[in-house]
C-alpha atoms as a PDB file:
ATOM      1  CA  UNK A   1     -41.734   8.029  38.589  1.00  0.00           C
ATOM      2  CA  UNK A   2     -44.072   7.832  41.336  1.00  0.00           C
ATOM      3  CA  UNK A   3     -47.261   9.284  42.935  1.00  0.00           C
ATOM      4  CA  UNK A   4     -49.186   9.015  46.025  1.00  0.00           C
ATOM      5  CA  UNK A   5     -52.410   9.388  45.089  1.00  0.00           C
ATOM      6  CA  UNK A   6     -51.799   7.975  41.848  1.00  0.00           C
ATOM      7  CA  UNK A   7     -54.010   9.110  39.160  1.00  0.00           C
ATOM      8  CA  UNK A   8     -54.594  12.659  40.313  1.00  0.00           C
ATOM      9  CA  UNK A   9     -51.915  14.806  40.207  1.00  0.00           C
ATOM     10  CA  UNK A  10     -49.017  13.639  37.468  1.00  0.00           C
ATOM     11  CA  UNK A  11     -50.399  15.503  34.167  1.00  0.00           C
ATOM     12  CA  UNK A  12     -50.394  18.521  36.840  1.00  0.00           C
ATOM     13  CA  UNK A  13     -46.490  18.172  37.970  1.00  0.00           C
ATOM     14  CA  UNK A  14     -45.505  17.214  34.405  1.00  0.00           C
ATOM     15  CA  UNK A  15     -46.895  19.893  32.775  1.00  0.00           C
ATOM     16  CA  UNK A  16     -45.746  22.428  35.619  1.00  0.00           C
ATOM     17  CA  UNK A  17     -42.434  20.814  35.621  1.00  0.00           C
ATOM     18  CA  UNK A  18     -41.865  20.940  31.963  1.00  0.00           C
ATOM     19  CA  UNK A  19     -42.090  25.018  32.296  1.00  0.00           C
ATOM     20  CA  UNK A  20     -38.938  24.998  34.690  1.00  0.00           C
ATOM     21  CA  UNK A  21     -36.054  26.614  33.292  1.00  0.00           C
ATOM     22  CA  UNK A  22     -32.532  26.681  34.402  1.00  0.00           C
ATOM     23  CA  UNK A  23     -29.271  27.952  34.089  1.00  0.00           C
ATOM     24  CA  UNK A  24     -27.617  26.334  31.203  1.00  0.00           C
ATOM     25  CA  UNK A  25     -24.286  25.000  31.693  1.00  0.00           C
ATOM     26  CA  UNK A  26     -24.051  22.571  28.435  1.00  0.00           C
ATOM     27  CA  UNK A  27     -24.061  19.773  30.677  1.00  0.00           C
ATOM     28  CA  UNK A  28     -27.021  17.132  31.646  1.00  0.00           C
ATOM     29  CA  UNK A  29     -27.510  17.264  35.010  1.00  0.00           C
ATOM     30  CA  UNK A  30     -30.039  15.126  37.229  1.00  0.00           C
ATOM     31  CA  UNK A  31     -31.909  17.720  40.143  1.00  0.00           C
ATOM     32  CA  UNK A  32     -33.424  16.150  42.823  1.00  0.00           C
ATOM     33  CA  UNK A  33     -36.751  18.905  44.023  1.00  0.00           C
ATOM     34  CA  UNK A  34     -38.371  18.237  47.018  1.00  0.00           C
ATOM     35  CA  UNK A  35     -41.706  20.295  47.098  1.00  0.00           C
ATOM     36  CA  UNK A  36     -43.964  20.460  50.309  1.00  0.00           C
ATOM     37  CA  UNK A  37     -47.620  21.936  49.414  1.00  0.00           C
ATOM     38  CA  UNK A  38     -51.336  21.090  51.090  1.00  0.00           C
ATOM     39  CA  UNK A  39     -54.346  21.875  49.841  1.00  0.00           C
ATOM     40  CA  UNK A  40     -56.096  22.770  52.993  1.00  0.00           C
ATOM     41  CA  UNK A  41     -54.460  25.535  55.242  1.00  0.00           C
ATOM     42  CA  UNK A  42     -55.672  24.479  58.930  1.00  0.00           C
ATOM     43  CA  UNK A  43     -54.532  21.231  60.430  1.00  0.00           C
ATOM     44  CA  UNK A  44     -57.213  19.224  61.757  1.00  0.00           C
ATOM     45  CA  UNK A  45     -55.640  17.744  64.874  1.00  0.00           C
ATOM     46  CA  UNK A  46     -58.842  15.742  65.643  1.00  0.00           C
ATOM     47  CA  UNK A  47     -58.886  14.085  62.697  1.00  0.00           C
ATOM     48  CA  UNK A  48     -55.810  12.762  63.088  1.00  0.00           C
ATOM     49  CA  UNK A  49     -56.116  11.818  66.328  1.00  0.00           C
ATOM     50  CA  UNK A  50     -58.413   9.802  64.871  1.00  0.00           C
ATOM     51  CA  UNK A  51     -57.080   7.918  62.985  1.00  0.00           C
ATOM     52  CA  UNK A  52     -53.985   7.491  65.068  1.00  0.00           C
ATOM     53  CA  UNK A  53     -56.602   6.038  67.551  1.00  0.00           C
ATOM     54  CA  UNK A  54     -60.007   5.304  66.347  1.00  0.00           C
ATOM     55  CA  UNK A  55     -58.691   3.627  63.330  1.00  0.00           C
ATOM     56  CA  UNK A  56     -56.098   1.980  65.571  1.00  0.00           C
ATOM     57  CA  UNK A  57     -53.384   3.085  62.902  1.00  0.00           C
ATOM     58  CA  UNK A  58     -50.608   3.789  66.041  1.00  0.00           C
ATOM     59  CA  UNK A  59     -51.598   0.207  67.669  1.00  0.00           C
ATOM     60  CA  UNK A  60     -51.370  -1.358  64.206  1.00  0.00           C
ATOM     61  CA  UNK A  61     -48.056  -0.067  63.431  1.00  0.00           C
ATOM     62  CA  UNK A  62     -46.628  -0.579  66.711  1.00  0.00           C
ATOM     63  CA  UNK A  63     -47.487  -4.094  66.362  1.00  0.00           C
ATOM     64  CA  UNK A  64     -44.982  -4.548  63.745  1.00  0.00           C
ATOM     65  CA  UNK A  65     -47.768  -4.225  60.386  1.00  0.00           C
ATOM     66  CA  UNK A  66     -45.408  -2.451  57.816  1.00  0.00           C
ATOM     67  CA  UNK A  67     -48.386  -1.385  55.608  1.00  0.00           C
ATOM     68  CA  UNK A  68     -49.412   0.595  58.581  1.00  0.00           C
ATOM     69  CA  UNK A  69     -46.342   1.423  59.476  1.00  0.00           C
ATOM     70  CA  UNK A  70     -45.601   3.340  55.918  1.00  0.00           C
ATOM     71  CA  UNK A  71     -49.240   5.248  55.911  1.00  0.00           C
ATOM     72  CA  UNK A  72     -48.677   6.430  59.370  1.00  0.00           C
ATOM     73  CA  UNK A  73     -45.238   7.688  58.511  1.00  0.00           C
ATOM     74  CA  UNK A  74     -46.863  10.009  55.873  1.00  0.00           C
ATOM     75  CA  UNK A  75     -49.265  11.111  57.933  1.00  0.00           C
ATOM     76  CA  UNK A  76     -46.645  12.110  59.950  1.00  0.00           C
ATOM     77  CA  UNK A  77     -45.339  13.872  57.169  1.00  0.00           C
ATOM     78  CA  UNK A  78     -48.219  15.487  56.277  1.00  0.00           C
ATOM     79  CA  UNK A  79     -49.330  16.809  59.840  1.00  0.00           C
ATOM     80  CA  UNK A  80     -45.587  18.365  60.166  1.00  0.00           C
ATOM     81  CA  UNK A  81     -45.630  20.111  56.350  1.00  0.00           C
ATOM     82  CA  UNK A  82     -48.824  21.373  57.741  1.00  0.00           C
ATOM     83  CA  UNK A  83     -47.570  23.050  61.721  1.00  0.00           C
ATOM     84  CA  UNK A  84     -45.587  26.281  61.232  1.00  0.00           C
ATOM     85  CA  UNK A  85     -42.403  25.041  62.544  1.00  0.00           C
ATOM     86  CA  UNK A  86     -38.841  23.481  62.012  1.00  0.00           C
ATOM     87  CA  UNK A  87     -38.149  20.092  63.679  1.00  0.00           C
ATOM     88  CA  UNK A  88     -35.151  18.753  65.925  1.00  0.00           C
ATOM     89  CA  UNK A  89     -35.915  14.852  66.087  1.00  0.00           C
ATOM     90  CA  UNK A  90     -34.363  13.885  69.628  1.00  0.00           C
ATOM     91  CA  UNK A  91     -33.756   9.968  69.005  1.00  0.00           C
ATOM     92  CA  UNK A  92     -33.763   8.738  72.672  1.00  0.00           C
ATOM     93  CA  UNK A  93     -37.050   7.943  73.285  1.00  0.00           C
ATOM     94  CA  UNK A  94     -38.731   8.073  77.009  1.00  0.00           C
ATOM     95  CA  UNK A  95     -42.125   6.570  78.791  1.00  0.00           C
ATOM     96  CA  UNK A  96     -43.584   9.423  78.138  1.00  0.00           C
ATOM     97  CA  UNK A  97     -43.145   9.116  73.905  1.00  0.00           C
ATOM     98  CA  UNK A  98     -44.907   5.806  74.057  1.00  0.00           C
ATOM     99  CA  UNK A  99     -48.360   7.664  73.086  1.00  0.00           C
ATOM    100  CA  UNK A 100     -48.053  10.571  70.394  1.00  0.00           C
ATOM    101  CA  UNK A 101     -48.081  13.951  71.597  1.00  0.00           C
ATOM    102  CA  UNK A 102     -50.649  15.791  68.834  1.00  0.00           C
ATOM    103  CA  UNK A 103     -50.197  19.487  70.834  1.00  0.00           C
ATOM    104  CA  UNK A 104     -46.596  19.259  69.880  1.00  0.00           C
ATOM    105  CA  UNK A 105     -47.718  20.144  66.164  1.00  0.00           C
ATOM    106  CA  UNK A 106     -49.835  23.221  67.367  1.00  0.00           C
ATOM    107  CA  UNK A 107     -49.593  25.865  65.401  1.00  0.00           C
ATOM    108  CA  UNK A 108     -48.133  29.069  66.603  1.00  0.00           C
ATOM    109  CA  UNK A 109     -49.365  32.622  65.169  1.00  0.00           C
ATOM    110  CA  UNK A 110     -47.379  33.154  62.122  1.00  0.00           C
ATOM    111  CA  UNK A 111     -44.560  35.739  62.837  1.00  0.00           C
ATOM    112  CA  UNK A 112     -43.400  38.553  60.823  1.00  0.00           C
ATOM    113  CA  UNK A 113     -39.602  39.399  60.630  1.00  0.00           C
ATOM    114  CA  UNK A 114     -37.192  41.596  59.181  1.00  0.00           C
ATOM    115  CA  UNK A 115     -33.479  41.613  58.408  1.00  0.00           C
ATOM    116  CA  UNK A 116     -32.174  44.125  56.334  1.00  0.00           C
ATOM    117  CA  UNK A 117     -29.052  42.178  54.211  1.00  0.00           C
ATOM    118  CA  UNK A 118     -29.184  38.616  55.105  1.00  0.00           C
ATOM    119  CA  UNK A 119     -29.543  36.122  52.588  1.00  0.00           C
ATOM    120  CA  UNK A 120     -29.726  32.637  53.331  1.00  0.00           C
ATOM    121  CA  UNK A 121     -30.388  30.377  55.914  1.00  0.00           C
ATOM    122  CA  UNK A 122     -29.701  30.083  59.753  1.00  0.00           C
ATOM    123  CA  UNK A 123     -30.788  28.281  62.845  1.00  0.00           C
ATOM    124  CA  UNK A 124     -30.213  30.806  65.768  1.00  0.00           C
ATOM    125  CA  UNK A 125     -31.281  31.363  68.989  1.00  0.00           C
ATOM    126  CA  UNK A 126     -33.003  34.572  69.726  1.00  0.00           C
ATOM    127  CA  UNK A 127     -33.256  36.979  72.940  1.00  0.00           C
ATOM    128  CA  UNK A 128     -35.858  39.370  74.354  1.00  0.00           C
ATOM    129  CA  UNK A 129     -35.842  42.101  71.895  1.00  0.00           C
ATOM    130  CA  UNK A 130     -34.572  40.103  68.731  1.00  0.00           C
ATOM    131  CA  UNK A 131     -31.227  40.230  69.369  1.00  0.00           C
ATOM    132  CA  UNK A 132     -28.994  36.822  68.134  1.00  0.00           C
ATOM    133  CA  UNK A 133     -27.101  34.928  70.833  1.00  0.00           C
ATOM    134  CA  UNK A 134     -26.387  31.880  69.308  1.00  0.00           C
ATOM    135  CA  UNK A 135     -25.996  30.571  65.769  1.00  0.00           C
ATOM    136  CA  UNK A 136     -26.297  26.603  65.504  1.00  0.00           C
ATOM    137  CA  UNK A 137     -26.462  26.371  61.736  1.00  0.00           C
ATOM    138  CA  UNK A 138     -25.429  28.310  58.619  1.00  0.00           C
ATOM    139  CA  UNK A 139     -25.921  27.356  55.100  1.00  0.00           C
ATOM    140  CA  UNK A 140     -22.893  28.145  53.226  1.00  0.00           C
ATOM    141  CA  UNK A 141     -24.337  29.707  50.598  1.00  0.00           C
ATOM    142  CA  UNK A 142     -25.722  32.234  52.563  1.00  0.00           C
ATOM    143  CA  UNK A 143     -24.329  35.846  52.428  1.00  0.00           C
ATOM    144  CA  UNK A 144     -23.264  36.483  55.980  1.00  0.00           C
ATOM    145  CA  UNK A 145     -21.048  34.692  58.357  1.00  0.00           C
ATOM    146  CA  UNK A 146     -21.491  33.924  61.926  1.00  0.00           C
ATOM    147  CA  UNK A 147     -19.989  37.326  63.077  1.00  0.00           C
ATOM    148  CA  UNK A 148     -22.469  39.290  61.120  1.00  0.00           C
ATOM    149  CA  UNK A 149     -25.623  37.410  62.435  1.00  0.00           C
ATOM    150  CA  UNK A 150     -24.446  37.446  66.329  1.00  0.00           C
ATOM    151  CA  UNK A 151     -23.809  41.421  65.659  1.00  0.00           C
ATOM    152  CA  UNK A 152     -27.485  42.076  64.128  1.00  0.00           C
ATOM    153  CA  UNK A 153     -31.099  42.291  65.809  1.00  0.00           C
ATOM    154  CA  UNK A 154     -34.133  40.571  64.053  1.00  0.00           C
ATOM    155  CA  UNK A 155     -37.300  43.291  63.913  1.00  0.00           C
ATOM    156  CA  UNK A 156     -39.908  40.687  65.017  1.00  0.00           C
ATOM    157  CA  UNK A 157     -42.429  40.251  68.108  1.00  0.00           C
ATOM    158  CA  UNK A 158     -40.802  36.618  68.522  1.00  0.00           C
ATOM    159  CA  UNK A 159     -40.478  35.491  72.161  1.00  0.00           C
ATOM    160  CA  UNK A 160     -37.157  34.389  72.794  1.00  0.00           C
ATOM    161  CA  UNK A 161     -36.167  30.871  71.887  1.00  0.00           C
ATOM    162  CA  UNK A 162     -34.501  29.167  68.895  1.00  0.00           C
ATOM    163  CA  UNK A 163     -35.739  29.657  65.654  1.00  0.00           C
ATOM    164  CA  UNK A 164     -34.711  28.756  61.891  1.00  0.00           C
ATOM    165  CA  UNK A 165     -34.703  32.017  59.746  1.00  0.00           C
ATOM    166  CA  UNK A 166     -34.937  31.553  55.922  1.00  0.00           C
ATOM    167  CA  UNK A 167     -34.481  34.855  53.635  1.00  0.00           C
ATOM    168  CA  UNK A 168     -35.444  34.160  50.107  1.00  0.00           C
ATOM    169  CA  UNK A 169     -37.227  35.847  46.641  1.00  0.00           C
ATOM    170  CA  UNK A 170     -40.745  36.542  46.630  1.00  0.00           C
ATOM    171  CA  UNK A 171     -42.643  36.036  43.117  1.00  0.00           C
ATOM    172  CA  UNK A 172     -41.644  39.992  42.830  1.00  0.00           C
ATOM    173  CA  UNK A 173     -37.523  39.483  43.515  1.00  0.00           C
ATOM    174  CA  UNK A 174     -37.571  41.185  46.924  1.00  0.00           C
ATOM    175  CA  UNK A 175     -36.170  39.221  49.648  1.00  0.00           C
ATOM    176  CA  UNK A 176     -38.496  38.060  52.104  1.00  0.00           C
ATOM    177  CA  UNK A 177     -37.541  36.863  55.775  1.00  0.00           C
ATOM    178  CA  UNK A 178     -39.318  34.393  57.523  1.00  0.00           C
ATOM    179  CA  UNK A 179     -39.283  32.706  61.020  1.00  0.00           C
ATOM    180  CA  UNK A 180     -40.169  29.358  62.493  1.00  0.00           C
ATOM    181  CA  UNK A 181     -39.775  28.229  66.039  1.00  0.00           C
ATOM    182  CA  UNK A 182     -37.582  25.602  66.527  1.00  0.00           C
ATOM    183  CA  UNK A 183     -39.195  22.706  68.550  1.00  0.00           C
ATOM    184  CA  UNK A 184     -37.804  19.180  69.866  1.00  0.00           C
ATOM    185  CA  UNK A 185     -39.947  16.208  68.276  1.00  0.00           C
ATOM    186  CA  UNK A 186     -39.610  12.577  69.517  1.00  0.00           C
ATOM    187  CA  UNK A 187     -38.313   9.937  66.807  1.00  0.00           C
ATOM    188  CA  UNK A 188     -41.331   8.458  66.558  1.00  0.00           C
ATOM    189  CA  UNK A 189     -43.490  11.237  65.664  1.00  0.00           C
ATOM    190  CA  UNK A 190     -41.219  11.655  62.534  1.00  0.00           C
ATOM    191  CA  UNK A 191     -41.507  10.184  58.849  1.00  0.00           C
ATOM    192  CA  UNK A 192     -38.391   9.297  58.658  1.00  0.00           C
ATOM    193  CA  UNK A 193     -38.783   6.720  61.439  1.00  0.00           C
ATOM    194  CA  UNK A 194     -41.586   4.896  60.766  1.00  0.00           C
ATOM    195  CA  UNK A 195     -40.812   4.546  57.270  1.00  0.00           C
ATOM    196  CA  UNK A 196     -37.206   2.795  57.956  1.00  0.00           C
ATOM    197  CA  UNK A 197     -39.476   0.230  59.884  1.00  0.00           C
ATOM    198  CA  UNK A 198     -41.856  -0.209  56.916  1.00  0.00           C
ATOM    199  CA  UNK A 199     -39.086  -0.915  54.491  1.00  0.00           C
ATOM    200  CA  UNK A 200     -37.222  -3.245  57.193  1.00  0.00           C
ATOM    201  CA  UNK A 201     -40.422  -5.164  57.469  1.00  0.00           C
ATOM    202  CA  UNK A 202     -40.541  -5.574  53.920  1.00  0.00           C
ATOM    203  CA  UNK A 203     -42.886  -2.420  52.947  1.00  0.00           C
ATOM    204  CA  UNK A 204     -41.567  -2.161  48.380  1.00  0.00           C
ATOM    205  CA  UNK A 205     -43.314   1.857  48.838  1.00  0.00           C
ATOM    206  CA  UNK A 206     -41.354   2.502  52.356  1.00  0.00           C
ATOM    207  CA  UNK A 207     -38.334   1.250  50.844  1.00  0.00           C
ATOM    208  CA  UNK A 208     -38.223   3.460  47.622  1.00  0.00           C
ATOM    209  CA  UNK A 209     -39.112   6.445  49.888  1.00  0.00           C
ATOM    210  CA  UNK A 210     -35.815   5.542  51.887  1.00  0.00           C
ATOM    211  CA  UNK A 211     -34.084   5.056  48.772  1.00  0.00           C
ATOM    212  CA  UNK A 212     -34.158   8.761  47.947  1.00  0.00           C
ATOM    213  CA  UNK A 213     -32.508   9.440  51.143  1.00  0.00           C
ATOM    214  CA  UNK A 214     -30.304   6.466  51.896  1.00  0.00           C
ATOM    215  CA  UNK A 215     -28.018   4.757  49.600  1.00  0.00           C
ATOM    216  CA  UNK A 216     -28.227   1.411  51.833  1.00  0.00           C
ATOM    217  CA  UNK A 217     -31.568   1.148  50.507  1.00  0.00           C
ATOM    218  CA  UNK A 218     -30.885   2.284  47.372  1.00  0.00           C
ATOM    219  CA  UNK A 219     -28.015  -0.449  46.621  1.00  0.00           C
ATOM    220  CA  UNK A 220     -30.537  -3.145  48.022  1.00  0.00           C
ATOM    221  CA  UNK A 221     -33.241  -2.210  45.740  1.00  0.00           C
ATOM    222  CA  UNK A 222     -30.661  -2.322  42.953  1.00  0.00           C
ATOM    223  CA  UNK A 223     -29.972  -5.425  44.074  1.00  0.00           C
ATOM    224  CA  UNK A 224     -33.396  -6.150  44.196  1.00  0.00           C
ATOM    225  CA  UNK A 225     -33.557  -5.269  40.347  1.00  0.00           C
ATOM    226  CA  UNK A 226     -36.482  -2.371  41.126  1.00  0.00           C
ATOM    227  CA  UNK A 227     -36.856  -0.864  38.484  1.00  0.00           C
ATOM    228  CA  UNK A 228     -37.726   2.565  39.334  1.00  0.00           C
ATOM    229  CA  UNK A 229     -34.689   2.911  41.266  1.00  0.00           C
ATOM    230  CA  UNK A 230     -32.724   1.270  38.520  1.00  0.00           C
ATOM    231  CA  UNK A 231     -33.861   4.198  36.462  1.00  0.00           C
ATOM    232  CA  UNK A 232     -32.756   6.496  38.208  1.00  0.00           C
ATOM    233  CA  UNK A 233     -29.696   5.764  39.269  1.00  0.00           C
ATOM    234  CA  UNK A 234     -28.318   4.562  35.868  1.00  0.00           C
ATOM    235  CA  UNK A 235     -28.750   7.980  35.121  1.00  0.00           C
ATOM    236  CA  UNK A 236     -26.883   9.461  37.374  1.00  0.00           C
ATOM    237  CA  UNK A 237     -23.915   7.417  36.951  1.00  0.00           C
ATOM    238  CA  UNK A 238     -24.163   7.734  33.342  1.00  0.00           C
ATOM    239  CA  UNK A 239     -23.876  11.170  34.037  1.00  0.00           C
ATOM    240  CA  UNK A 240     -20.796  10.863  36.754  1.00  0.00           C
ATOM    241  CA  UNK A 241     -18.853   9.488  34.082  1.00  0.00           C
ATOM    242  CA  UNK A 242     -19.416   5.424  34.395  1.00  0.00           C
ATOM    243  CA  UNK A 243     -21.128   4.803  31.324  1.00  0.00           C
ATOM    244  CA  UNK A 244     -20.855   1.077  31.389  1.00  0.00           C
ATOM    245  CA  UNK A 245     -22.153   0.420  34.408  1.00  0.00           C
ATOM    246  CA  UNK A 246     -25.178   3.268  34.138  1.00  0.00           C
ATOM    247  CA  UNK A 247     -25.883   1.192  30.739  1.00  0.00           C
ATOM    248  CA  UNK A 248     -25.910  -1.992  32.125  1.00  0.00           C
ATOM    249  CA  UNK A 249     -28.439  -1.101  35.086  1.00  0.00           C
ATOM    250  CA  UNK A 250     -30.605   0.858  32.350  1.00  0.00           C
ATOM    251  CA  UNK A 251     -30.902  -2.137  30.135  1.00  0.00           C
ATOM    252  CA  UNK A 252     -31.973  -4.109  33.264  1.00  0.00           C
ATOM    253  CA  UNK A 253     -34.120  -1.379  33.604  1.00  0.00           C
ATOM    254  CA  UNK A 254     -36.006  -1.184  30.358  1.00  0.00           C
ATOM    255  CA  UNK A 255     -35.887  -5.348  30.098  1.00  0.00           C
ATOM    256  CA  UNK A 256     -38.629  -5.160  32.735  1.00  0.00           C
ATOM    257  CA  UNK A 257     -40.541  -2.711  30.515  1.00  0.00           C
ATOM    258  CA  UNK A 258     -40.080   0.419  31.947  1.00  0.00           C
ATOM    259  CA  UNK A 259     -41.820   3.270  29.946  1.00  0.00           C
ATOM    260  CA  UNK A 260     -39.258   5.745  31.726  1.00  0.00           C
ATOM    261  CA  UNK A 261     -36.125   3.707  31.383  1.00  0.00           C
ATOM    262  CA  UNK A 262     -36.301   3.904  27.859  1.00  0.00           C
ATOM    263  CA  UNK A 263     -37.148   7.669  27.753  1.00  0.00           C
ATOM    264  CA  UNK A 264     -34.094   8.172  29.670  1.00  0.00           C
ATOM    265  CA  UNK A 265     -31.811   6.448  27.157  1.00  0.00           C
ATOM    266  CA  UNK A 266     -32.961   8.256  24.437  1.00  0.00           C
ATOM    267  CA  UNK A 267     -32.268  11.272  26.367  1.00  0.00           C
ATOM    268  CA  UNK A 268     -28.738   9.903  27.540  1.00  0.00           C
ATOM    269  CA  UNK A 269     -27.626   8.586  24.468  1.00  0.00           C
END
């Protein structure tokens, strides 16, 4: 529905997406995929601290530009994809936030880590000698409850600290652990931020990025007749059960000539 850079990658996705199977249930069923992916393995700090200052993209943005205000929340983006670490965003900002910190996004050694059983995900905090002392977050789906992660020791060279442990497949179906460091990153160092300020400045791109993850912006752009985001959300409410109204916002939809609006009727209907 949309690309950033356009013209490079879509025949790519599309044709990689089209191979995706899943489980079939009989039902249609719309799946939101978030993929994170770069094409270049080191982060090159100095070049982004270029054009945070060189190219005055952090001065422009503070002083209110939205355009500037949406690139510089993907570059965000892009710099944290690219650091070997889970975020906490603390939201209270201080004197000392007023100039971005580039050595928070440092990238630690990559760690190895094992532990046997666990499948899932956890935010923890870890001791001297891997043992668990703390669980902050549990996905439910994962196999083990609190108890069992407090009672087990991770085999890793990890200093202590807090840390976000994922166990998932490999491409062979063994389970595979790994472990990120945990580390505290000021609002606006985020994507998230600086792309709310875009779209409240008026920034169409910012505010169909917030769209996906906030339904205020999502109503306005309905309101707003976009009609990307008519699109898709039609189709989900075509598939929650209110045909009329999914119908009504996917005629708006295709009335502005949109080559995936009418796709997705003859699909739906």
């Amino acid at each position: 529905m949309d690309a950033f850079p356009q013209g490079v990658f879509e025949r790519t996705a599309t044709r990689a997406v089209r191979r995706w199977q899943y489980e079939a249930t009989g039902e249609k069923h719309i799946v939101r995929v978030r993929m994170d992916f770069t094409l270049d393995a080191d982060l090159n700090l100095q070049r982004v601290h270029a054009l945070l200052h060189n190219d005055k993209l952090w001065d422009f943005a503070n002083a209110g530009s939205p355009r500037h205000q949406e690139v510089l929340g993907t570059l965000f983006e892009l710099v944290a994809m690219g650091s070997n670490k889970s975020w906490q965003v603390r939201h209270e900002l201080s004197e000392q936030d007023m100039e971005p910190d580039l050595s928070l996004f440092r990238d630690r050694p990559r760690l190895s880590a094992s532990l046997d059983g666990f499948v899932g995900l956890a935010h923890i905090e870890l001791a001297s000698g891997g043992r668990i002392t703390q669980v902050d977050y549990l996905r439910e789906s994962s196999n083990w409850d609190e108890e069992q992660l407090l009672a087990a020791t991770i085999n890793t060279v990890a200093a202590p600290g807090r840390y976000r442990i994922l166990s998932s497949q490999n491409n062979r179906g063994r389970y595979q652990l790994s472990i990120q460091p945990i580390q505290e990153l000021p609002a606006n160092m985020t994507a998230r931020y600086w792309w709310d300020m875009a779209a409240r400045n008026g920034d169409h791109r910012a505010q169909q990025i917030m769209a996906a993850f906030d339904q205020r912006w999502e109503q306005y752009l309905i309101a707003q007749q976009d009609p990307d985001v008519l699109a898709w959300s039609s189709t989900q409410r075509i598939l929650d059960g209110d045909k009329a109204m999914g119908l009504a916002m996917l005629e708006q939809a295709i009335a502005q000539n949109h080559p995936i609006a009418k796709a997705l009727k003859k699909q739906l209907l």
